[in-house]
Protein backbone atom coordinates (compact mmCIF):
# COMPACT_ATOMS: atom_id res chain seq x y z
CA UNK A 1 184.95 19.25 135.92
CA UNK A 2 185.03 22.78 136.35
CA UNK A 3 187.70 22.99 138.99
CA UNK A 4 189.99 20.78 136.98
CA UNK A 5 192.76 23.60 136.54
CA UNK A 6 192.43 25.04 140.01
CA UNK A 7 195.05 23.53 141.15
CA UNK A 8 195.73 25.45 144.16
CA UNK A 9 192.44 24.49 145.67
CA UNK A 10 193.36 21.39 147.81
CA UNK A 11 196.50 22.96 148.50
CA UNK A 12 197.52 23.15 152.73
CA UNK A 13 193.87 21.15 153.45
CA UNK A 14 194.46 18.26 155.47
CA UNK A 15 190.94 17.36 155.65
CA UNK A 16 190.84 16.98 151.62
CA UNK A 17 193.17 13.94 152.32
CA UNK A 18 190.70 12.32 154.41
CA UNK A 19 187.10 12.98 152.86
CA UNK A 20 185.38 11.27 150.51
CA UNK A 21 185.42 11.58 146.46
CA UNK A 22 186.09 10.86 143.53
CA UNK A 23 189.23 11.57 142.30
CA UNK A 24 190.09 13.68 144.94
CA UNK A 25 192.97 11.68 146.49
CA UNK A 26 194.67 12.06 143.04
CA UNK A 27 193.60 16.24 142.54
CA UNK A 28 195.73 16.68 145.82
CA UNK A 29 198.09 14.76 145.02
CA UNK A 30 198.25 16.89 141.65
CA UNK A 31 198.29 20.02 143.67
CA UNK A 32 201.26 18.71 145.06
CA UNK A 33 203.08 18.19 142.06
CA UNK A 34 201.98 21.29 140.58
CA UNK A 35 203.86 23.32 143.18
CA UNK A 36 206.56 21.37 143.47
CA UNK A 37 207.06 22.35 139.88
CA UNK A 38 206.25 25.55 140.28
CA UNK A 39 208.83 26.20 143.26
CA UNK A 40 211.32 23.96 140.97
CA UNK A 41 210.92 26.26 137.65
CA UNK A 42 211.18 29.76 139.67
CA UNK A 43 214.68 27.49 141.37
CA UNK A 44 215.87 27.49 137.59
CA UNK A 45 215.54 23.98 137.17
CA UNK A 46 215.18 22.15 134.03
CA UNK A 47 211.82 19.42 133.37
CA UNK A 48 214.37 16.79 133.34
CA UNK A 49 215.91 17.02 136.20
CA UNK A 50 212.12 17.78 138.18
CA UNK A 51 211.22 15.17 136.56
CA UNK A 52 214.27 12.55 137.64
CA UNK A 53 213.52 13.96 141.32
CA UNK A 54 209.87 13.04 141.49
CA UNK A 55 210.26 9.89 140.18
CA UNK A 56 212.69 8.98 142.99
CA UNK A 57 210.97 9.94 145.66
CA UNK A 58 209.92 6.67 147.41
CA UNK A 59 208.69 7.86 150.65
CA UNK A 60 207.86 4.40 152.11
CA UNK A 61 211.24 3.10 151.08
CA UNK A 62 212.36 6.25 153.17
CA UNK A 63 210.27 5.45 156.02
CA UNK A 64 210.78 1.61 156.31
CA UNK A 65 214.77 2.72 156.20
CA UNK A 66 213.94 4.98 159.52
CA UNK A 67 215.98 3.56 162.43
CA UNK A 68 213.96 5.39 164.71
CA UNK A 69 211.09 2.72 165.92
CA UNK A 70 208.82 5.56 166.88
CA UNK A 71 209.74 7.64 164.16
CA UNK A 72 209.59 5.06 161.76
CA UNK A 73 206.12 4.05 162.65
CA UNK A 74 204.89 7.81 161.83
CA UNK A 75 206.40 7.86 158.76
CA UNK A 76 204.92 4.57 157.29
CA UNK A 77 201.57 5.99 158.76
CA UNK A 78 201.63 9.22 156.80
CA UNK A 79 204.11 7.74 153.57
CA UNK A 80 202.04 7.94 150.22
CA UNK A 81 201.57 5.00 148.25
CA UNK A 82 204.74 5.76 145.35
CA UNK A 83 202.09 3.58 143.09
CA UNK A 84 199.19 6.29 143.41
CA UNK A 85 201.78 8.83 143.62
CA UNK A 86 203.74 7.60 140.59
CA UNK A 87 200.04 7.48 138.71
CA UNK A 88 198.87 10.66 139.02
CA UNK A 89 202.70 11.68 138.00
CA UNK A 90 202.26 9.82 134.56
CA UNK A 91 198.60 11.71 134.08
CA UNK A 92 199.59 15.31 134.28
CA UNK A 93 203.43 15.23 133.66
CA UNK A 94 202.57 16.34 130.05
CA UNK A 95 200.30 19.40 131.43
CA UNK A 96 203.46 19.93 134.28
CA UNK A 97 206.15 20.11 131.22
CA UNK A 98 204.20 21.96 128.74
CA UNK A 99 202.60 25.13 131.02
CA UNK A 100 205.41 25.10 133.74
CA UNK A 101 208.25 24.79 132.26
């Protein structure tokens, strides 16, 4: 794939969410992770602790905890699966450690 290391391309692009692809659910979901690590390492953090973060993030645990019945009910709408999330974590947390941090 020649656009596998661009990983600013799906970056801000709502519409890559949406559309059809292979893999690309998972490269923006990558994107995300790559700046998160990016914005962590320039923070001074360390991989572990980035790395204990991420893998606490449950952001339909979050939403379903939303007392908010309105609120709640946008959350669990736009919450990513923490499966796919956590998936695509275990695939490029090796690339993440090693040229981030």
């Amino acid at each position: 794939d020649d656009g596998q290391d661009d990983w600013d391309e799906f970056a801000g692009s709502p519409e890559d969410y949406k559309t059809a692809g292979e893999g690309r659910m998972a490269r923006c979901i990558a994107s995300v992770f790559m700046q998160r690590a990016k914005r962590a390492y320039r923070a001074g953090r360390t991989w572990r602790s980035f790395e204990d973060e991420e893998l606490a993030i449950d952001t339909q645990a979050a939403a379903r905890a939303e007392s908010d019945a309105r609120k709640r009910k946008v959350l669990l709408a736009e919450a990513l699966c923490g499966k796919s999330r956590l998936e695509v974590f275990d695939q490029i947390k090796e690339r993440l450690c090693t040229e981030i941090f």
